[in-house]
Protein backbone atom coordinates (compact mmCIF):
# COMPACT_ATOMS: atom_id res chain seq x y z
CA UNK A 1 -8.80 -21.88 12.83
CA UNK A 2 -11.74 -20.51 13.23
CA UNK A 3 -13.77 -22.39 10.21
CA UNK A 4 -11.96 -24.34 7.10
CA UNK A 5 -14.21 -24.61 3.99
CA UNK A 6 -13.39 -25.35 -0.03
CA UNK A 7 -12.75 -21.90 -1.24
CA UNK A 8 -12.45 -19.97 1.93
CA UNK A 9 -10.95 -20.20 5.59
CA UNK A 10 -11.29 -17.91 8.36
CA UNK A 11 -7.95 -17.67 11.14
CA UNK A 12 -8.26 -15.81 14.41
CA UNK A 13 -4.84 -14.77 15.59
CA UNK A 14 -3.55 -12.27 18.90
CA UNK A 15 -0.26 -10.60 19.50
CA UNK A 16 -0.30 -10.13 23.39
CA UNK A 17 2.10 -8.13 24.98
CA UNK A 18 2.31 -9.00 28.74
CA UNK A 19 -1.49 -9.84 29.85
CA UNK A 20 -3.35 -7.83 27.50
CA UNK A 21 -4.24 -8.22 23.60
CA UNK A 22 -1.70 -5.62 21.46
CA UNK A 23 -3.39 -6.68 18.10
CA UNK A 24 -5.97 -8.53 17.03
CA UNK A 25 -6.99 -10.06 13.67
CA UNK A 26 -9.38 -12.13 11.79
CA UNK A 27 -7.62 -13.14 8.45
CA UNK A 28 -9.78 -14.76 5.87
CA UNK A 29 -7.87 -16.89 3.06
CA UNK A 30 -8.57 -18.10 0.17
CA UNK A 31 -6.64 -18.60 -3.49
CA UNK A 32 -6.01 -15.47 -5.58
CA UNK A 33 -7.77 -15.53 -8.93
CA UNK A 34 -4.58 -16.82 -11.41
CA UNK A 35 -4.66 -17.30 -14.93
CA UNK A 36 -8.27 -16.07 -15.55
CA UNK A 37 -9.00 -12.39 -16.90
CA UNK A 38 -11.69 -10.38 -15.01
CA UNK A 39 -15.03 -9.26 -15.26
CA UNK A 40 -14.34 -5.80 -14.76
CA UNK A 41 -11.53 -3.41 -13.66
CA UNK A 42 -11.99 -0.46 -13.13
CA UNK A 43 -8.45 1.26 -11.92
CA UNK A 44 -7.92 5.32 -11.29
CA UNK A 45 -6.55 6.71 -13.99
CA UNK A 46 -3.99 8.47 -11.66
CA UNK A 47 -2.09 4.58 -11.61
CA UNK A 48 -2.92 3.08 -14.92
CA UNK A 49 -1.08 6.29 -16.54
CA UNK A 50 2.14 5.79 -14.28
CA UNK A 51 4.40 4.43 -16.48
CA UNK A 52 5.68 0.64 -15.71
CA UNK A 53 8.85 1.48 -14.45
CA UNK A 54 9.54 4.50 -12.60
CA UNK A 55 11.33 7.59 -14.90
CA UNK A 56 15.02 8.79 -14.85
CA UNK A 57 14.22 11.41 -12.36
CA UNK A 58 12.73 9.38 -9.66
CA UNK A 59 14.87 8.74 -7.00
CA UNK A 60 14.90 5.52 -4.94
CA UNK A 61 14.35 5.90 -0.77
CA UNK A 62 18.03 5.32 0.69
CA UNK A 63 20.11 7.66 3.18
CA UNK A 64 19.70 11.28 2.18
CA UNK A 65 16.41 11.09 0.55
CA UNK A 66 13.68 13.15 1.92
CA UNK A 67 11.77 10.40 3.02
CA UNK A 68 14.82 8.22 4.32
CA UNK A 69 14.46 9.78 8.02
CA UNK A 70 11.00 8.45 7.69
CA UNK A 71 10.96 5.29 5.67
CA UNK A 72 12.87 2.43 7.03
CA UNK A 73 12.21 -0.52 4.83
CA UNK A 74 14.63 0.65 1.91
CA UNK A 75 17.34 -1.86 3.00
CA UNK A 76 15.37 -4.55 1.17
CA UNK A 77 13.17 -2.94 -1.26
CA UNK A 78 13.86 -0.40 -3.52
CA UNK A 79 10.66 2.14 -3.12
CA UNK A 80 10.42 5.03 -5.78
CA UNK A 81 7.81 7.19 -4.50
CA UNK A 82 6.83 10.77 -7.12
CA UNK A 83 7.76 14.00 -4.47
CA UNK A 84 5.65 15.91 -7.02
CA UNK A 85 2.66 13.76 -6.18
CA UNK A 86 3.26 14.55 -2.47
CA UNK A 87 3.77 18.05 -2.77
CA UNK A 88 1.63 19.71 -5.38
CA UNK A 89 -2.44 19.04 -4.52
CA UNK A 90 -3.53 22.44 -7.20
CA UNK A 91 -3.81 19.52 -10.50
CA UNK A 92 -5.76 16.73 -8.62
CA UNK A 93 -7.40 18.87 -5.89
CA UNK A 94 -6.93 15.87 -3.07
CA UNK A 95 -3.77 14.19 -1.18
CA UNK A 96 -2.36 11.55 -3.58
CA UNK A 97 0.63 9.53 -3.28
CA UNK A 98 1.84 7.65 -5.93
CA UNK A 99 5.30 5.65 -6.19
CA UNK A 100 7.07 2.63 -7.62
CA UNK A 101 8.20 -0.40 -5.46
CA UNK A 102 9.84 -3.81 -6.52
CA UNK A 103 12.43 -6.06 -3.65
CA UNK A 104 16.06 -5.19 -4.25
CA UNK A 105 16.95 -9.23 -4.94
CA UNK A 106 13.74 -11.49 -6.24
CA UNK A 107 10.89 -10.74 -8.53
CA UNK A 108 7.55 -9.77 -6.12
CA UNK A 109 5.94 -12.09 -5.00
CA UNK A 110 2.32 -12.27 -3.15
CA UNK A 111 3.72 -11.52 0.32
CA UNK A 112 5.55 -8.59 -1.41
CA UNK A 113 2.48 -7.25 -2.57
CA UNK A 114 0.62 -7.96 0.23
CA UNK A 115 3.45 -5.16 1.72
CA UNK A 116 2.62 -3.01 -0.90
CA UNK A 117 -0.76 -2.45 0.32
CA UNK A 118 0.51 -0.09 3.26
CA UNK A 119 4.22 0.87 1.76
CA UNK A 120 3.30 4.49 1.49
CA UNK A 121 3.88 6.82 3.64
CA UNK A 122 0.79 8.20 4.93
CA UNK A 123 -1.26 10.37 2.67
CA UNK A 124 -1.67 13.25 5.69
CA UNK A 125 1.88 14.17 3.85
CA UNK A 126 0.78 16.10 1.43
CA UNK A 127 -1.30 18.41 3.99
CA UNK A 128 1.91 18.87 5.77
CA UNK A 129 0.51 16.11 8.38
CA UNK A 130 3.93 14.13 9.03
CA UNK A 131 4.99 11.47 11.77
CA UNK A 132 3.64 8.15 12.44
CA UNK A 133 -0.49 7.47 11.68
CA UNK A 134 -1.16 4.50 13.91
CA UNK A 135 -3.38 1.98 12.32
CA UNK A 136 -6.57 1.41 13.77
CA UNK A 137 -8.35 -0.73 11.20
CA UNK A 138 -6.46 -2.34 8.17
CA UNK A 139 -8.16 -4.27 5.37
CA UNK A 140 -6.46 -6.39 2.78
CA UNK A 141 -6.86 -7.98 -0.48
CA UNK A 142 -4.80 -10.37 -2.22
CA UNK A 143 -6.58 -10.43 -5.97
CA UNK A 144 -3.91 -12.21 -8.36
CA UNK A 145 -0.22 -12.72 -7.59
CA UNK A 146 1.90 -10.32 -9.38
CA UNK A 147 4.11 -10.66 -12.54
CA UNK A 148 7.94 -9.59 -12.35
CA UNK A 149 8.86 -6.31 -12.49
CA UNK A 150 8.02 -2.73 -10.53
CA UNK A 151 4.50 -2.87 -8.82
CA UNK A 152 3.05 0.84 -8.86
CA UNK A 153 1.02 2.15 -5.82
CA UNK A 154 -1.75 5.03 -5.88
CA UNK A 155 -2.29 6.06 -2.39
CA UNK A 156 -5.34 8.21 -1.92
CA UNK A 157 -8.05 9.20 0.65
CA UNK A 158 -11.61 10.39 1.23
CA UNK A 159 -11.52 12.50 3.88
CA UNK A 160 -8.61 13.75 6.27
CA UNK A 161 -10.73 14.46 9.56
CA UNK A 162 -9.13 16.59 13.07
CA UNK A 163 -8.16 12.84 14.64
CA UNK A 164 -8.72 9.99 11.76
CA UNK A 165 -8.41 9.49 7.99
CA UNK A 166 -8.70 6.61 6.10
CA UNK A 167 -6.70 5.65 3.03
CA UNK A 168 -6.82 3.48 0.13
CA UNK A 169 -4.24 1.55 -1.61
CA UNK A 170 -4.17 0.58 -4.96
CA UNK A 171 -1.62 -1.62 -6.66
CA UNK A 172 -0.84 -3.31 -9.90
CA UNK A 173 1.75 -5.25 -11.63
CA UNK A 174 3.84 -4.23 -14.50
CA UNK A 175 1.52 -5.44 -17.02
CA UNK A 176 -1.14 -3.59 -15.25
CA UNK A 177 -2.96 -6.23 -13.46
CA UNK A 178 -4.96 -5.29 -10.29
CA UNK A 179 -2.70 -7.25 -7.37
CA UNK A 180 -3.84 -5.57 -4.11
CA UNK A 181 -6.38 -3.35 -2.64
CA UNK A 182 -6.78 -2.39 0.94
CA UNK A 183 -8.15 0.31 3.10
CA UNK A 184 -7.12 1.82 6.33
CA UNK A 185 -8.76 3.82 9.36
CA UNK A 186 -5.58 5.39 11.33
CA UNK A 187 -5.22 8.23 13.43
CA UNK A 188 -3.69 11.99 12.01
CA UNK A 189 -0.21 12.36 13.00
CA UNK A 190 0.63 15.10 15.06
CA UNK A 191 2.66 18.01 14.39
């Protein structure tokens, strides 16, 4: 514990593998804002017009879905991510991923969210940029916990470089409350 004050606390914590430091991180906590509207939101319009639930046509991740090879987590969440949004950049004119996720057996919870904030695959996809993007930098925020039902997820991105990209995840609750942000620096998979 690395300072522990009213509102907010700061926790260093390491992940060593052998003698040397695999991950580092500096976690600050403090209590989501609950039961108190916000000042201002100000969500893309790519997520607040995703319906709550997914549609008919949206399949979950499980064996045999294009992204099952790739996304292992299904056993335990059911993840609905749009192929169109991964596949067709001519209508938004940058790499977009947008999907539907909820757990298979409990209503989400913050921890779930908090999951939800790097669920997507990574948003090099729709370049054709596929394989794992390791994570260099990863920033979090838990801003309300989220009511019950399917959380929806805008993935998006500023700039795709040669070696690094960053992304951005958005995500809100089914009655369209803002639950998590967080961006990313990570490294461009190779083909």
């Amino acid at each position: 514990m690395r300072k522990h004050g009213k509102q907010i606390s700061l926790v260093d914590a390491e992940l060593i593998q052998g003698d040397r430091t695999a991950v580092h991180a500096v976690v600050t906590l403090g209590a989501p804002e609950q039961h108190v509207g916000p000042l201002l939101t100000a969500l893309p319009p790519a997520l607040t017009q995703l319906p709550a639930e997914p549609p008919p046509g949206v399949a979950p991740i499980a064996e045999g879905h294009p992204m099952g090879e790739i996304f292992h987590l299904f056993g335990g969440l059911d993840v609905r991510p749009s192929l169109r949004s991964m596949s067709d950049l001519s209508e938004r004119g940058k790499p977009e991923i947008v999907l539907w996720a909820r757990p298979r057996d409990m209503a989400p919870d913050g921890l779930f969210a908090l999951v939800c904030g790097d669920i997507s695959v990574p948003v090099t996809f729709p370049l054709g940029r596929f394989g794992w993007a390791p994570t260099v930098q990863l920033t979090t925020y838990l801003r309300t916990l989220p009511a019950d039902g399917w959380l929806r997820v805008l993935c998006s991105t500023n700039q795709i470089g040669q070696h690094w990209f960053d992304s951005e995840h958005t995500v809100i609750d089914s009655e369209g409350a803002l639950v998590v942000q967080s961006r990313q620096l990570a490294m461009v998979p190779v083909n």
